[in-house]
PDB file of N, CA and C in Angstrom:
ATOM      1  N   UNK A   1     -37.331  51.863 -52.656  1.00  0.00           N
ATOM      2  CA  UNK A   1     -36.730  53.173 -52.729  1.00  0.00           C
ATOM      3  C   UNK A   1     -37.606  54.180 -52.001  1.00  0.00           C
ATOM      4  N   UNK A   2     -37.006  54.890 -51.530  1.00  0.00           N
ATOM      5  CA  UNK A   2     -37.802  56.279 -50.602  1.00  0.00           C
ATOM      6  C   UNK A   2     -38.249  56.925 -51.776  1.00  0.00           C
ATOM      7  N   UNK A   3     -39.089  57.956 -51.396  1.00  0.00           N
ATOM      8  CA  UNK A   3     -40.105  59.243 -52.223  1.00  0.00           C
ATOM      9  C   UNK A   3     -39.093  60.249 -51.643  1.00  0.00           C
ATOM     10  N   UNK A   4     -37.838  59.964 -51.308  1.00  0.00           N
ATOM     11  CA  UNK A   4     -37.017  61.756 -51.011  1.00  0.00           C
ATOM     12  C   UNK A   4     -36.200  61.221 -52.305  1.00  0.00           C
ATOM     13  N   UNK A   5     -35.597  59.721 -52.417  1.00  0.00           N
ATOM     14  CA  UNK A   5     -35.256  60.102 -53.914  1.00  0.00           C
ATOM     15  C   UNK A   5     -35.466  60.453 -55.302  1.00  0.00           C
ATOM     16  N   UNK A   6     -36.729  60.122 -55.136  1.00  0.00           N
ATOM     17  CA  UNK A   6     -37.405  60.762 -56.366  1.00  0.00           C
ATOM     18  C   UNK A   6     -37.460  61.633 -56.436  1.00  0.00           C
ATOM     19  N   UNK A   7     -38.111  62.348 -55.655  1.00  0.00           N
ATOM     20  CA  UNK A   7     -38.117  63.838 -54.842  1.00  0.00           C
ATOM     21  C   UNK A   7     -37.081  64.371 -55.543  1.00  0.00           C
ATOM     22  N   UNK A   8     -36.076  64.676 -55.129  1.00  0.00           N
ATOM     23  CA  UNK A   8     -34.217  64.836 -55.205  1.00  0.00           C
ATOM     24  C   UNK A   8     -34.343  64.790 -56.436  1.00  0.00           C
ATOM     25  N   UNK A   9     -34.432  63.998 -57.168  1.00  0.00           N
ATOM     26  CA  UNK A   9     -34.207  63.385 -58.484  1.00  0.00           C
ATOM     27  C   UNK A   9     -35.164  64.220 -59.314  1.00  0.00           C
ATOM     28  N   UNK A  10     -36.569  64.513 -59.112  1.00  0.00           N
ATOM     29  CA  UNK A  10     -37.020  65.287 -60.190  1.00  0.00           C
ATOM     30  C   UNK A  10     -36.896  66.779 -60.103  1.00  0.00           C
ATOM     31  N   UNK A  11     -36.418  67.134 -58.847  1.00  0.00           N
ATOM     32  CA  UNK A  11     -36.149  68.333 -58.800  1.00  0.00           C
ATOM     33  C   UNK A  11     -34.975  69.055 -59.175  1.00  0.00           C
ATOM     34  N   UNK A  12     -34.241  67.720 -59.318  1.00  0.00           N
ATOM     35  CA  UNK A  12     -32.759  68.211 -60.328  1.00  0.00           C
ATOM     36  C   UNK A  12     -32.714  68.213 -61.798  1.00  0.00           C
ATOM     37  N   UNK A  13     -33.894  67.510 -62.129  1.00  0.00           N
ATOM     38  CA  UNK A  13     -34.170  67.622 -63.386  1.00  0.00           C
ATOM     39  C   UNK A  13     -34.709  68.979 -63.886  1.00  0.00           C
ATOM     40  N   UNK A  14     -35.743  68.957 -63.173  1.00  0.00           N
ATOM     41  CA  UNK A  14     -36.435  70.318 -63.426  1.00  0.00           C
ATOM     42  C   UNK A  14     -36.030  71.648 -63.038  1.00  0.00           C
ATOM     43  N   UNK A  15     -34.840  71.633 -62.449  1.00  0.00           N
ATOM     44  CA  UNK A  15     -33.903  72.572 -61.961  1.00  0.00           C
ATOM     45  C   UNK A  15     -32.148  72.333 -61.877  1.00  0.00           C
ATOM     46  N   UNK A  16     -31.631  72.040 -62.880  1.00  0.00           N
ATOM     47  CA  UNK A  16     -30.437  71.605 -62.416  1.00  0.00           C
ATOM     48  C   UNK A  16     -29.410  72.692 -62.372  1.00  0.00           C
ATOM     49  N   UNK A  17     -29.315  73.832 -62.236  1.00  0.00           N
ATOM     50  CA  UNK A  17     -28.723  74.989 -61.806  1.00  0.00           C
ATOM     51  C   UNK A  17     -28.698  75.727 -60.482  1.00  0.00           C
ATOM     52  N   UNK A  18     -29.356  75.089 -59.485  1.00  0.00           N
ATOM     53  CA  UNK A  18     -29.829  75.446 -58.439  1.00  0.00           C
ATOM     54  C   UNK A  18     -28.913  74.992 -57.086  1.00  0.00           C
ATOM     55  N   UNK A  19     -28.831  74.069 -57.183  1.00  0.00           N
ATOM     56  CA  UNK A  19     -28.118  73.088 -55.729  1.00  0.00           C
ATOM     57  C   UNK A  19     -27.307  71.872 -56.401  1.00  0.00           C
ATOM     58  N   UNK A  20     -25.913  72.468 -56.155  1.00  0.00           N
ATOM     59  CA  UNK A  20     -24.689  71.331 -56.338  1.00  0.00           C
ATOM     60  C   UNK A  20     -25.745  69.984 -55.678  1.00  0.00           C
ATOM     61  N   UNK A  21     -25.995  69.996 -54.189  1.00  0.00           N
ATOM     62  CA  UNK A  21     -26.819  68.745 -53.937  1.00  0.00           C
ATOM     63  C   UNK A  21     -27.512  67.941 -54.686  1.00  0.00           C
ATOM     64  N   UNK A  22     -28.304  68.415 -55.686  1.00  0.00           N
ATOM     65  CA  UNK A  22     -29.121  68.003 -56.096  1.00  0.00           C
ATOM     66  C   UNK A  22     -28.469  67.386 -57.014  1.00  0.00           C
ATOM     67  N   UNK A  23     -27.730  68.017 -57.690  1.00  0.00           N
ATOM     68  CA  UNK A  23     -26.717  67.647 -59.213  1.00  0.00           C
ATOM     69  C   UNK A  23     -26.078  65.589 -58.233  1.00  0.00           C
ATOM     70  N   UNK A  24     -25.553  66.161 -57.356  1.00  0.00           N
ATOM     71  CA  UNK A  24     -25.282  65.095 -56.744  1.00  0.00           C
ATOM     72  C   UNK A  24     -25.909  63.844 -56.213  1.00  0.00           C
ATOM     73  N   UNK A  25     -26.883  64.204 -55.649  1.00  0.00           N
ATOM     74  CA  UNK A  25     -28.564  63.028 -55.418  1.00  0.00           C
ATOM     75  C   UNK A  25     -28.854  62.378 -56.558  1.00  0.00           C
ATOM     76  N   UNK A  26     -28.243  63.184 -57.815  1.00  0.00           N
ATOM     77  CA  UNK A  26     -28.921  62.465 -59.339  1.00  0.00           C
ATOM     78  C   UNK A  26     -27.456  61.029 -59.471  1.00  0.00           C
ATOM     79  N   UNK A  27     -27.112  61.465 -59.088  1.00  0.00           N
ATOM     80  CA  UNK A  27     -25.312  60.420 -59.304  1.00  0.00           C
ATOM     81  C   UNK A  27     -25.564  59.519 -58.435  1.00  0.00           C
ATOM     82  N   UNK A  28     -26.134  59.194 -56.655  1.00  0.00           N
ATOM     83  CA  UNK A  28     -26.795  58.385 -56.080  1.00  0.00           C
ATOM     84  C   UNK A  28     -27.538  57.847 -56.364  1.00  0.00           C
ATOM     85  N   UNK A  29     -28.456  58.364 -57.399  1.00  0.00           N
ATOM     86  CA  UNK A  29     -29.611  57.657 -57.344  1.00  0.00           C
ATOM     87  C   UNK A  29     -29.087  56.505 -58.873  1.00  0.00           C
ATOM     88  N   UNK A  30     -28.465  56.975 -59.620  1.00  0.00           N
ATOM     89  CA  UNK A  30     -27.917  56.261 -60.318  1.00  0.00           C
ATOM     90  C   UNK A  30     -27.339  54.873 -59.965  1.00  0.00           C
ATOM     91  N   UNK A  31     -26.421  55.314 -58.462  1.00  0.00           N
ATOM     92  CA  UNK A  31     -25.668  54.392 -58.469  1.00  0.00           C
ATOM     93  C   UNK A  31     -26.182  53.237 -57.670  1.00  0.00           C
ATOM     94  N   UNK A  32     -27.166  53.597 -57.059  1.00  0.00           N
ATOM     95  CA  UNK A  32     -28.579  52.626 -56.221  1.00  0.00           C
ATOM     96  C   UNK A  32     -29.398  51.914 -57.759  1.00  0.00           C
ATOM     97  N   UNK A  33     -29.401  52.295 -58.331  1.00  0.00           N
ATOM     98  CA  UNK A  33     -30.043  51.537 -59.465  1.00  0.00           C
ATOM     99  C   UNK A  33     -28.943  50.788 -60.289  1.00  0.00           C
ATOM    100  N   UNK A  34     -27.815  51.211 -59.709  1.00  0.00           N
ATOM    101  CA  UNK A  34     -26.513  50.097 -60.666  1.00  0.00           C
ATOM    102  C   UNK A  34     -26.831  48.816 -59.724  1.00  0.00           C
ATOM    103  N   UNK A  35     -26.437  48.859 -58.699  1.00  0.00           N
ATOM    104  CA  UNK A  35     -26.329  47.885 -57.229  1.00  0.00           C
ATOM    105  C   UNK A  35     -27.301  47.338 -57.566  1.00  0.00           C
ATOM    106  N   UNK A  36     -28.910  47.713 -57.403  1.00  0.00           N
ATOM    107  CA  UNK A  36     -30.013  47.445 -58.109  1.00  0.00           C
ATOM    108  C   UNK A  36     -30.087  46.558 -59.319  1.00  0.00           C
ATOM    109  N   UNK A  37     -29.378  46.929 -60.257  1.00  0.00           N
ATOM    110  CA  UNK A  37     -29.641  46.122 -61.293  1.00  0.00           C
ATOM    111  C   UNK A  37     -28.466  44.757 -61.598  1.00  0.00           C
ATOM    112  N   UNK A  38     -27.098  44.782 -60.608  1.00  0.00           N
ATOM    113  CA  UNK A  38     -26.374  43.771 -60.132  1.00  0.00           C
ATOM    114  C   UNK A  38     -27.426  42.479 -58.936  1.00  0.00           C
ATOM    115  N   UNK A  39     -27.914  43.147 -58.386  1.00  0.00           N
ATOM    116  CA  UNK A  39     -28.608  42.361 -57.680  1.00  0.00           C
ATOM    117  C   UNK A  39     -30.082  41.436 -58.376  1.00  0.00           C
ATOM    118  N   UNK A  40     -30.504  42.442 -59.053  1.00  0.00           N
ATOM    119  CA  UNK A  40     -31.507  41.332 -59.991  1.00  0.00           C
ATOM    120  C   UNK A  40     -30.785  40.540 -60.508  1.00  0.00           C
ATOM    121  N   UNK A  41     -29.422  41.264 -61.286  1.00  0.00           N
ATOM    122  CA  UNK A  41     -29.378  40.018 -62.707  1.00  0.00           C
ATOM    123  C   UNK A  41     -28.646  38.832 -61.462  1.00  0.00           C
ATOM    124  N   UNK A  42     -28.349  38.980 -60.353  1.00  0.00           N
ATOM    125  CA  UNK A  42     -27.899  37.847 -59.080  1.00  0.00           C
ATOM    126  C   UNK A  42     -29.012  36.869 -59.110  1.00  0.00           C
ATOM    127  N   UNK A  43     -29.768  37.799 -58.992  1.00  0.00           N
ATOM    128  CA  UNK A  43     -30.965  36.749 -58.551  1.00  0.00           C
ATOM    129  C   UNK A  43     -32.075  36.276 -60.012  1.00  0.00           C
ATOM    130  N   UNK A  44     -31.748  36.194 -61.287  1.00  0.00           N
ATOM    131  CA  UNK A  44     -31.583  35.665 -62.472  1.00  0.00           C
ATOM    132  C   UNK A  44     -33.339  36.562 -62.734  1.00  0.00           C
ATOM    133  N   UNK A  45     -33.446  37.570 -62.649  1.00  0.00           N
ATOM    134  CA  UNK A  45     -34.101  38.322 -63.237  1.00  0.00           C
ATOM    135  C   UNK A  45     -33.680  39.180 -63.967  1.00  0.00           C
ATOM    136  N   UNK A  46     -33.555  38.949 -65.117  1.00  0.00           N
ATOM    137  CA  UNK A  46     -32.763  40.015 -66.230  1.00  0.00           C
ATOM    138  C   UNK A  46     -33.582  40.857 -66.606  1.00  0.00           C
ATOM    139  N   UNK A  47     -35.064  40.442 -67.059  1.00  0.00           N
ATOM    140  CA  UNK A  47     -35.755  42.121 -67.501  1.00  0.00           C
ATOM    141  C   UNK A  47     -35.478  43.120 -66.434  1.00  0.00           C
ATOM    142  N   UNK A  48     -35.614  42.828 -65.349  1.00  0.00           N
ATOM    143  CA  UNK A  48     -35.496  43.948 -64.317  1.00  0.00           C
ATOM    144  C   UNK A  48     -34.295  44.706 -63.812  1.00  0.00           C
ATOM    145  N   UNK A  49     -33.441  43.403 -64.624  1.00  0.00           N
ATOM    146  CA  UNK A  49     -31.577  43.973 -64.297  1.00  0.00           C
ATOM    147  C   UNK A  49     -31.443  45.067 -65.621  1.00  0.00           C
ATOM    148  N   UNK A  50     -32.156  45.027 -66.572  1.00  0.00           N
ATOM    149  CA  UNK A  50     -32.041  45.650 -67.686  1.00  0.00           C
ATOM    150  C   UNK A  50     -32.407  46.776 -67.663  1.00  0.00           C
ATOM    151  N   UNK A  51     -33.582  46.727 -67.330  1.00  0.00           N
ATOM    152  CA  UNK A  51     -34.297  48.248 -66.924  1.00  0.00           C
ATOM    153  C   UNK A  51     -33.581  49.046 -65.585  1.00  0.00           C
ATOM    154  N   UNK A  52     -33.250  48.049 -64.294  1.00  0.00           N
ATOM    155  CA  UNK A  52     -32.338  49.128 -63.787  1.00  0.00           C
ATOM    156  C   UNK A  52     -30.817  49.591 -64.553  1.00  0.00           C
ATOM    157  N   UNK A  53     -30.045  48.882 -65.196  1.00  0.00           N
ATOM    158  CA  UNK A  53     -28.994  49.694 -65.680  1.00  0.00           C
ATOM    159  C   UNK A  53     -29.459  50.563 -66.824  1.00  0.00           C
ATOM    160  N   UNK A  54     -30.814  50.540 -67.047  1.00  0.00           N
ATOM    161  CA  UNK A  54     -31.760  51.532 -68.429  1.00  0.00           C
ATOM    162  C   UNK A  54     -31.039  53.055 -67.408  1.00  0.00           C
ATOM    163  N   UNK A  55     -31.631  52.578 -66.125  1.00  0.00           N
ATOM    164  CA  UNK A  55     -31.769  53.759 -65.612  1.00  0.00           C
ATOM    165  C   UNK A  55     -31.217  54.227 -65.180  1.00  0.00           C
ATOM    166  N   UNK A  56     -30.331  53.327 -64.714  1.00  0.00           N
ATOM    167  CA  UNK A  56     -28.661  53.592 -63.767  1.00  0.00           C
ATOM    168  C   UNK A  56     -28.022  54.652 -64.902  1.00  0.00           C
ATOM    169  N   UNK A  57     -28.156  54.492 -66.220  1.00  0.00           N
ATOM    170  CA  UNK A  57     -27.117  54.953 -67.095  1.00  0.00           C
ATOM    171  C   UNK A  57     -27.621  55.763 -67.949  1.00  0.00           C
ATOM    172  N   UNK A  58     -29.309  56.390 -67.269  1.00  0.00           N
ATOM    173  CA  UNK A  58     -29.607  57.743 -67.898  1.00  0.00           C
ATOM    174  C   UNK A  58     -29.592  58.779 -66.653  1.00  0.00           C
ATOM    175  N   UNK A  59     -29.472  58.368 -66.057  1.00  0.00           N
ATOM    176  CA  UNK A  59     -29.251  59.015 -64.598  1.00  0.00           C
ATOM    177  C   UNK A  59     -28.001  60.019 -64.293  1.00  0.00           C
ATOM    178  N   UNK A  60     -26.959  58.687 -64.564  1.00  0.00           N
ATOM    179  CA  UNK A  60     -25.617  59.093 -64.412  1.00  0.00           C
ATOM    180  C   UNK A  60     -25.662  59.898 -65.130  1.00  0.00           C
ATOM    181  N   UNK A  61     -25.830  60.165 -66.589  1.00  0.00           N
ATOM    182  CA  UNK A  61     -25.650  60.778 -68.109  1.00  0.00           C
ATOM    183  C   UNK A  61     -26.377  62.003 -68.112  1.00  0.00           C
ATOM    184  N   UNK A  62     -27.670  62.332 -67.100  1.00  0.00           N
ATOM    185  CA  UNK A  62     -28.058  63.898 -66.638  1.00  0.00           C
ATOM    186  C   UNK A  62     -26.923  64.396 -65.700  1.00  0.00           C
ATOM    187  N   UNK A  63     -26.555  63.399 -64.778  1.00  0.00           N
ATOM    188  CA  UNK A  63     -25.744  63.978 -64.233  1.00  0.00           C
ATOM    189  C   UNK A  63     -24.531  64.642 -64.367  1.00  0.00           C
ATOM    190  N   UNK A  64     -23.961  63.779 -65.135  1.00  0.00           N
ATOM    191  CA  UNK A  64     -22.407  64.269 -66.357  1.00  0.00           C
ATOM    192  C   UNK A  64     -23.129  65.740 -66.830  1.00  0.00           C
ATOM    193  N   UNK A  65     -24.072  65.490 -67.530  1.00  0.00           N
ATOM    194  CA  UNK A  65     -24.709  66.462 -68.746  1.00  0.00           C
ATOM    195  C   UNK A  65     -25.037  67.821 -67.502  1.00  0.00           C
ATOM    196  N   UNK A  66     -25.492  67.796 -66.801  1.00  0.00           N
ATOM    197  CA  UNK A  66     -25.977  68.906 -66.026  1.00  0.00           C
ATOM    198  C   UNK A  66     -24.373  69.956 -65.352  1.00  0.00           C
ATOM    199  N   UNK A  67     -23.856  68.632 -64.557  1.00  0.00           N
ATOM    200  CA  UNK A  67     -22.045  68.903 -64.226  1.00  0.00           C
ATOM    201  C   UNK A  67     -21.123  69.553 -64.818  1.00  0.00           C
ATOM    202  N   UNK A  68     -21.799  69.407 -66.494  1.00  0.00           N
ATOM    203  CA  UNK A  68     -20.587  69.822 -66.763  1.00  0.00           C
ATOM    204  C   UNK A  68     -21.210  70.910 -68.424  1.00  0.00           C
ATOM    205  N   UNK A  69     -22.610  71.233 -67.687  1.00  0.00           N
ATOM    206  CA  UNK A  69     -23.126  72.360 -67.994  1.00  0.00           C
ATOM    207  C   UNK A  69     -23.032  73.481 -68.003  1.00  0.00           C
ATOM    208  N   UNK A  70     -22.697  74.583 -69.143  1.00  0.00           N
ATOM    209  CA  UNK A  70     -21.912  75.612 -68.685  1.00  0.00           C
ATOM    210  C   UNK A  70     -23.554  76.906 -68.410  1.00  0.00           C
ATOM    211  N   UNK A  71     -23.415  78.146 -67.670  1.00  0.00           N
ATOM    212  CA  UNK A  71     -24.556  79.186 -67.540  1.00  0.00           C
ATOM    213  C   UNK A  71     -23.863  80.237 -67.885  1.00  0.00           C
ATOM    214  N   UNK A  72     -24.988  80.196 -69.300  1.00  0.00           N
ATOM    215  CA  UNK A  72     -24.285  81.485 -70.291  1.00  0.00           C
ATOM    216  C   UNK A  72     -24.933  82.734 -70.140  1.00  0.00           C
TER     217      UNK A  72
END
């Protein structure tokens, strides 16, 4: 994985009101860690298929959560 997704990724955390982009980079990066964690459990590594859908599906779930965040 590149250091711009992380990048992307913690800066939407730590800012998620700022850049639709960013809100969006968090939903990519999710979905690179789904693919990710299809491809381990392919290749019969399951701890690692586990931990990527850990992450695939807290990822997505900031992303929902941030999306559909209201600014009061």
């Amino acid at each position: 994985m590149c250091r711009c997704c992380y990048n992307t990724s913690l800066w939407s955390l730590a800012y998620p009101g700022d850049h639709i982009l960013f809100k969006f980079s968090q939903f990519f990066l999710g979905l690179m860690f789904l693919f990710s964690g299809f491809s381990e459990l392919k290749a019969n590594r399951k701890t690692y298929a586990i931990i990527s859908f850990s992450v695939s599906l807290f990822s997505i779930l900031v992303f929902i959560t941030t999306l559909l965040s209201r600014k009061g």
